[in-house]
Protein backbone atom coordinates (compact mmCIF):
# COMPACT_ATOMS: atom_id res chain seq x y z
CA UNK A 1 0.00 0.00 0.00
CA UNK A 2 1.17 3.10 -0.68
CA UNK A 3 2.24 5.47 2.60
CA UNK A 4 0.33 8.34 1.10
CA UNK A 5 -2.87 6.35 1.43
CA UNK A 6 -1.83 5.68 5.13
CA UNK A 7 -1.27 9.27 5.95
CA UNK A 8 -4.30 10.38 4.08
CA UNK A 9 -6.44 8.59 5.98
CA UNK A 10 -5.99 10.60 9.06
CA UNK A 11 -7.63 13.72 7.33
CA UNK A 12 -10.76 12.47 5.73
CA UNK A 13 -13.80 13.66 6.33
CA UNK A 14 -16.35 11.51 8.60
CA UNK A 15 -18.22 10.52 5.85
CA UNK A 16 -15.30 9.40 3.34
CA UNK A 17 -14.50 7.03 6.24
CA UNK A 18 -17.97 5.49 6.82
CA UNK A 19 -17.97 4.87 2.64
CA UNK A 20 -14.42 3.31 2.88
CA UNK A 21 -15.89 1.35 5.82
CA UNK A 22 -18.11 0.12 3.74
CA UNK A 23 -16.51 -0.50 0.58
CA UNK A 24 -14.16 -2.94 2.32
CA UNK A 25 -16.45 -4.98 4.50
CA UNK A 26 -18.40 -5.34 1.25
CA UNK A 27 -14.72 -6.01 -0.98
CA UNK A 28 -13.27 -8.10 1.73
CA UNK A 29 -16.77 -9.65 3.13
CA UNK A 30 -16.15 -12.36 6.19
CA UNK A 31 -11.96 -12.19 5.56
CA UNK A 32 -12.41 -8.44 6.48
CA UNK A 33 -14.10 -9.13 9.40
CA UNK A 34 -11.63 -11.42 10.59
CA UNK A 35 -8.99 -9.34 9.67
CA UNK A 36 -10.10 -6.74 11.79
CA UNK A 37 -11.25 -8.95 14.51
CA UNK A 38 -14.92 -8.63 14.40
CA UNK A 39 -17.23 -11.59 14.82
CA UNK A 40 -19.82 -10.28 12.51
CA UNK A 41 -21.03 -7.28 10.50
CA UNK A 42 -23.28 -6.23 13.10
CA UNK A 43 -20.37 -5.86 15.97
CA UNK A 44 -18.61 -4.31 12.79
CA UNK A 45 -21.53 -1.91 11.97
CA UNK A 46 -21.96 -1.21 15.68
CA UNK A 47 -18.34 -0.22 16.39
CA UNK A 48 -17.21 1.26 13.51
CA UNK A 49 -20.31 3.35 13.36
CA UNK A 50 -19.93 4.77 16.94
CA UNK A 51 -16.09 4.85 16.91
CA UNK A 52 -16.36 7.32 13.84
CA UNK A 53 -19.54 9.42 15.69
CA UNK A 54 -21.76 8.35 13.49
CA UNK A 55 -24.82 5.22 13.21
CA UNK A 56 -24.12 1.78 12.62
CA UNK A 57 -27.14 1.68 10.07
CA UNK A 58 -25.05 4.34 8.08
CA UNK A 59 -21.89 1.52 7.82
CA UNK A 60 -24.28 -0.95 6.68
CA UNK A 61 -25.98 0.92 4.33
CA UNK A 62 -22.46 1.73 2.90
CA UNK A 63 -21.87 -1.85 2.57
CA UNK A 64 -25.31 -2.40 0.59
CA UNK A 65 -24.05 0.36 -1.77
CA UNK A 66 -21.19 -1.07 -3.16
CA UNK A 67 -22.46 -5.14 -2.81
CA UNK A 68 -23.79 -5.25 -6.12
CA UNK A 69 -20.24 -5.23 -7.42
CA UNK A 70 -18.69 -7.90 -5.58
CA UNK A 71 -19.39 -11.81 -5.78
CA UNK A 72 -21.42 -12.30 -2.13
CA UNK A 73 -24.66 -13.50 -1.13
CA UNK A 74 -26.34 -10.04 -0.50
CA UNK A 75 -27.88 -8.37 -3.62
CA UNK A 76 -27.40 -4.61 -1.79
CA UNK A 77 -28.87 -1.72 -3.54
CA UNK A 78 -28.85 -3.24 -7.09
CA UNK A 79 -32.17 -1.53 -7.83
CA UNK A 80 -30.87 1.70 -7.76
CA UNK A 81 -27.66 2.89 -9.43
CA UNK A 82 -24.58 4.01 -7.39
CA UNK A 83 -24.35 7.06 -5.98
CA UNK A 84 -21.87 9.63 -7.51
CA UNK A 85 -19.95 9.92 -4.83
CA UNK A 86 -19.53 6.17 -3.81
CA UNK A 87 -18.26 5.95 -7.29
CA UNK A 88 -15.54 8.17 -6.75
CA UNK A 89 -14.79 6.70 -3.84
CA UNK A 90 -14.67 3.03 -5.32
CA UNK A 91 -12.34 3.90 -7.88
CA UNK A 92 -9.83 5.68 -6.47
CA UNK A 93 -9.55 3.14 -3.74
CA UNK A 94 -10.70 -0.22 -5.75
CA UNK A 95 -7.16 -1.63 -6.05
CA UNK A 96 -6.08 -1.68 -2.32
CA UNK A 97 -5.69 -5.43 -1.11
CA UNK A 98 -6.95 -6.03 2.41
CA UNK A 99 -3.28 -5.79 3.83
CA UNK A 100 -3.62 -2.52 2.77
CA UNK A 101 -7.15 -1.53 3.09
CA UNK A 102 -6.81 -2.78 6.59
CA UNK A 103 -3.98 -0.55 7.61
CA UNK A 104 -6.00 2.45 5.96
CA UNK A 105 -9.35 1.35 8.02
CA UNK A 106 -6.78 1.12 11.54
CA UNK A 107 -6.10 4.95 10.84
CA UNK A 108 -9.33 6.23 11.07
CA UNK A 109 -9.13 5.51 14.47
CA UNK A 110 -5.46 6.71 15.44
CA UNK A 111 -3.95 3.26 15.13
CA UNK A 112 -0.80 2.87 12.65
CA UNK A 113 -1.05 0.05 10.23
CA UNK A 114 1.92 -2.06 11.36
CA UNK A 115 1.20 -1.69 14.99
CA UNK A 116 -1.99 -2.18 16.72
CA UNK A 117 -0.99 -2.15 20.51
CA UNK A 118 2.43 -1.64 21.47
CA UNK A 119 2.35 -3.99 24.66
CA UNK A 120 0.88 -7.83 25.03
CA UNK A 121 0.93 -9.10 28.37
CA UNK A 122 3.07 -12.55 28.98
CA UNK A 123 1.24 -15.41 27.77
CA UNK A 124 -0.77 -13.48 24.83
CA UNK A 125 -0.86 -15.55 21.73
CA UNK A 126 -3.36 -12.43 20.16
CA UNK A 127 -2.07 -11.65 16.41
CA UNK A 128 -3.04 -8.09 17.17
CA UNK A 129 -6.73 -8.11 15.10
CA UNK A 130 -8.90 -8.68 17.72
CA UNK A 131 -6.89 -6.52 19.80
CA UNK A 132 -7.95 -4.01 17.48
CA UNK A 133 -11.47 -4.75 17.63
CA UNK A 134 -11.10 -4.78 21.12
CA UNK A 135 -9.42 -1.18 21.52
CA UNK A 136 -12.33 0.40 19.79
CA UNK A 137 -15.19 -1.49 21.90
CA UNK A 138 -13.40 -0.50 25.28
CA UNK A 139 -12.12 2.99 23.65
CA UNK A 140 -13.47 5.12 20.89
CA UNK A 141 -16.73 3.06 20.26
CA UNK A 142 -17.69 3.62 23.95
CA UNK A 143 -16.61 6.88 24.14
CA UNK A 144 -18.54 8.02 21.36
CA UNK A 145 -21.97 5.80 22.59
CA UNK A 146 -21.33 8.20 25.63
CA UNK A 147 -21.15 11.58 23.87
CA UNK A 148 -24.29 10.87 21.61
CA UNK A 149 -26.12 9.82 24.35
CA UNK A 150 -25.69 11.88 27.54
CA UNK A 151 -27.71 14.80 27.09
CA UNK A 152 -30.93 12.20 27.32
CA UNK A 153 -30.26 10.99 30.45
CA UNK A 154 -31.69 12.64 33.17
CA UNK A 155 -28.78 12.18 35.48
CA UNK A 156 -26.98 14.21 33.02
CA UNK A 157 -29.09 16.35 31.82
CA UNK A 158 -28.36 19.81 33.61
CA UNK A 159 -24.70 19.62 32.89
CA UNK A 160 -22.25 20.71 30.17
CA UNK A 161 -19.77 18.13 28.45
CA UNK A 162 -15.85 18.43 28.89
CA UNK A 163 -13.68 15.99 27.07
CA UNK A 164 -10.36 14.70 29.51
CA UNK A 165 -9.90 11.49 27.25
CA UNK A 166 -6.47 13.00 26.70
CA UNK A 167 -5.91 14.75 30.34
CA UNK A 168 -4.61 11.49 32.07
CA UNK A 169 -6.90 12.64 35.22
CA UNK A 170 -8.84 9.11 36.17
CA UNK A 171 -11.93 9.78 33.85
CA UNK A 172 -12.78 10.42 30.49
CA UNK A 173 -15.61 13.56 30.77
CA UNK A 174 -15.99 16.23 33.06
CA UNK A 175 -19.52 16.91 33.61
CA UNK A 176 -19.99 20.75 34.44
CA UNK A 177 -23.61 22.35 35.99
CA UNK A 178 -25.35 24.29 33.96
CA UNK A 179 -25.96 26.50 36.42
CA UNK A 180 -23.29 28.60 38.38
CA UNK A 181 -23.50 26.98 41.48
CA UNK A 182 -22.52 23.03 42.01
CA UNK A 183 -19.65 21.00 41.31
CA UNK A 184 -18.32 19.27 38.58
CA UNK A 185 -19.14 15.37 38.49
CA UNK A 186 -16.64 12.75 36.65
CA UNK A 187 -17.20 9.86 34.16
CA UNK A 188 -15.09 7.16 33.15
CA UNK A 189 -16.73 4.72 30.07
CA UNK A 190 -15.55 1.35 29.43
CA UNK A 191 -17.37 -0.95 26.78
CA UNK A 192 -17.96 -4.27 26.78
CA UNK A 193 -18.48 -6.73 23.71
CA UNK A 194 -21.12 -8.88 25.29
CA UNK A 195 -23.45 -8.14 27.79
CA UNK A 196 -21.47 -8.83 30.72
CA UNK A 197 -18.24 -8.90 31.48
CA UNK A 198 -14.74 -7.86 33.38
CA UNK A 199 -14.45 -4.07 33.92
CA UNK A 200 -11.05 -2.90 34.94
CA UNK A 201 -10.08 0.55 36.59
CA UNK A 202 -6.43 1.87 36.26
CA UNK A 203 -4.79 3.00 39.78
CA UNK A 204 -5.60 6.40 38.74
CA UNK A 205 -9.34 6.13 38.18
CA UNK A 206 -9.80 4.32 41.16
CA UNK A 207 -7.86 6.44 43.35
CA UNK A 208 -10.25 9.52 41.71
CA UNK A 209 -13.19 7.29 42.04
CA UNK A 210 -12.71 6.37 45.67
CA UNK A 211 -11.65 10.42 46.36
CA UNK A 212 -14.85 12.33 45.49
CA UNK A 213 -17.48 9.39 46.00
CA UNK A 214 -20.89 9.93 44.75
CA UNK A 215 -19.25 12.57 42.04
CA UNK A 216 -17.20 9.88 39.92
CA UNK A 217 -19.93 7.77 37.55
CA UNK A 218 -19.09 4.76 35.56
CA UNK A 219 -20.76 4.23 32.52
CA UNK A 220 -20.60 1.10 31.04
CA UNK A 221 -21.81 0.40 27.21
CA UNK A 222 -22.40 -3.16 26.58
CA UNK A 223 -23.44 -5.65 23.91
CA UNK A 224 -21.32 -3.98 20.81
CA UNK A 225 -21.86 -7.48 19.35
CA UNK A 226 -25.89 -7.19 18.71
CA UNK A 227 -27.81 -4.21 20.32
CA UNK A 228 -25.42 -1.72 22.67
CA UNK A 229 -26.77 -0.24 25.75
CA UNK A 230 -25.73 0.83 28.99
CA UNK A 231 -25.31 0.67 32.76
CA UNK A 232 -24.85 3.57 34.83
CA UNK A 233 -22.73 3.00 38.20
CA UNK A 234 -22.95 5.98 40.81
CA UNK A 235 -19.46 5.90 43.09
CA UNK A 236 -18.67 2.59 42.13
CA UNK A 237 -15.60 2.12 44.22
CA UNK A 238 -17.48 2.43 47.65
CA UNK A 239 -20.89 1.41 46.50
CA UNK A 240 -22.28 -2.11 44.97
CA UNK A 241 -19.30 -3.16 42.98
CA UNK A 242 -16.84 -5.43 44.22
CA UNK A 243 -13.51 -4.57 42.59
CA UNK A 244 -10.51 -6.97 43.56
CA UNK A 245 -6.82 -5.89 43.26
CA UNK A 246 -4.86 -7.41 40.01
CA UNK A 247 -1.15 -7.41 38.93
CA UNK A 248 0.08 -8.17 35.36
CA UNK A 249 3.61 -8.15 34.21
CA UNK A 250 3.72 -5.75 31.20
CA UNK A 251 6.56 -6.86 28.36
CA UNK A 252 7.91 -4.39 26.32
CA UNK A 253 9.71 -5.02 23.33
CA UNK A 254 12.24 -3.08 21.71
CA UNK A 255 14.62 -3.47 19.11
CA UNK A 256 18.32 -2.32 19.82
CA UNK A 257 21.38 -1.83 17.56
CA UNK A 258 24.71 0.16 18.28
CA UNK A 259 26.40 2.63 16.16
């Protein structure tokens, strides 16, 4: 692939990605998904769509677009012709195997072709695609759920949206009153691909968790892999969750040379 591609992909618009999105699941069909570590188009649809802010139904209908021109089982949108636009798309980006296509669909979502997590813990046999799929369901995809759906909650209602995801400060929004008066309240989103499952908080958010009590939420999407929805968990640390203390030995791997 060519590194232009790679670098371009970081600058498209919203909408250019969801069309690539679904110009290769369609191309690439169940090897994509593999490749990327999804267990089906609708976990695809699901966390693609909210990873990029936008709908899963607008993936899939992305998909249906260009599935007329590729030898599958669906039938797509062949009673309509292609839309100007996904034509462009298609043939400037046509050619791209899915080595490449794949390393252009990882960029979208800050992740560099070649290297899709830059630790493994000892003992993980992972290739690095489902670690992929994995970084968007308890990362962006989440993240994004959160954003699009706060302001119709009622818990959340009166307050303004700050985004720390980059702040390092235990949480990943800051919630601020509407109103003057009140303190700010935290919330730290983790996503889960079924509906249930291990949630893990780094020293930092727990410390900030257990520190200012019924102020600290955690929201938890769930179910990426057929319908997401969410759990809301008011002070977590010192109310009904049990959390047990975990070490892992961390192996980084570098390569070293001498001049």
């Amino acid at each position: 692939m060519m590194p232009q591609l790679l670098s371009d992909g970081l600058n498209l618009t919203v909408r250019k990605k969801l069309i690539l999105a679904g110009l290769y699941l369609s191309k690439f069909n169940s090897a994509g998904l593999k490749e990327l570590g999804f267990d089906s188009f609708t976990e695809a649809f699901n966390v693609i769509g909210y990873a990029l802010g936008s709908r899963p139904a607008s993936v899939k209908n992305y998909r249906d677009e260009f599935d007329p021109l590729f030898p599958n089982k669906r039938r797509g949108w062949h009673k309509r012709p292609m839309r100007q636009y996904c034509e462009d798309v298609y043939a400037e980006y046509q050619r791209l195997d899915i080595e490449g296509f794949s390393g252009l669909i990882r960029t979208f979502f800050g992740s560099a072709a070649d290297s899709v997590i830059p630790m493994r813990l000892v003992g993980e046999t992972d290739d690095g695609t489902t670690v992929f799929a994995q970084r968007l369901v308890t990362g962006l995809a989440a993240e994004r759920y959160f954003e699009s759906r706060y302001s119709t909650i009622p818990i959340f209602q009166d307050f303004e949206l700050e985004n720390t995801t980059a702040f390092g400060c235990g949480y990943d929004f800051r919630l601020h009153p509407k109103s003057t008066h009140g303190d700010f309240i935290a919330v730290e989103v983790k996503g889960l691909k079924d509906q249930g499952g291990g949630i893990a908080l780094t020293p930092k958010e727990y410390e900030i968790a257990a520190a200012i009590t019924d102020r600290y939420f955690l929201f938890v999407v769930r179910n990426f892999r057929e319908n997401p929805n969410h759990l809301i968990f008011r002070d977590p640390v010192n109310g009904g969750l049990e959390f047990r203390k975990t070490e892992r030995i961390i192996v980084q791997v570098s390569w070293l040379t001498s001049v």
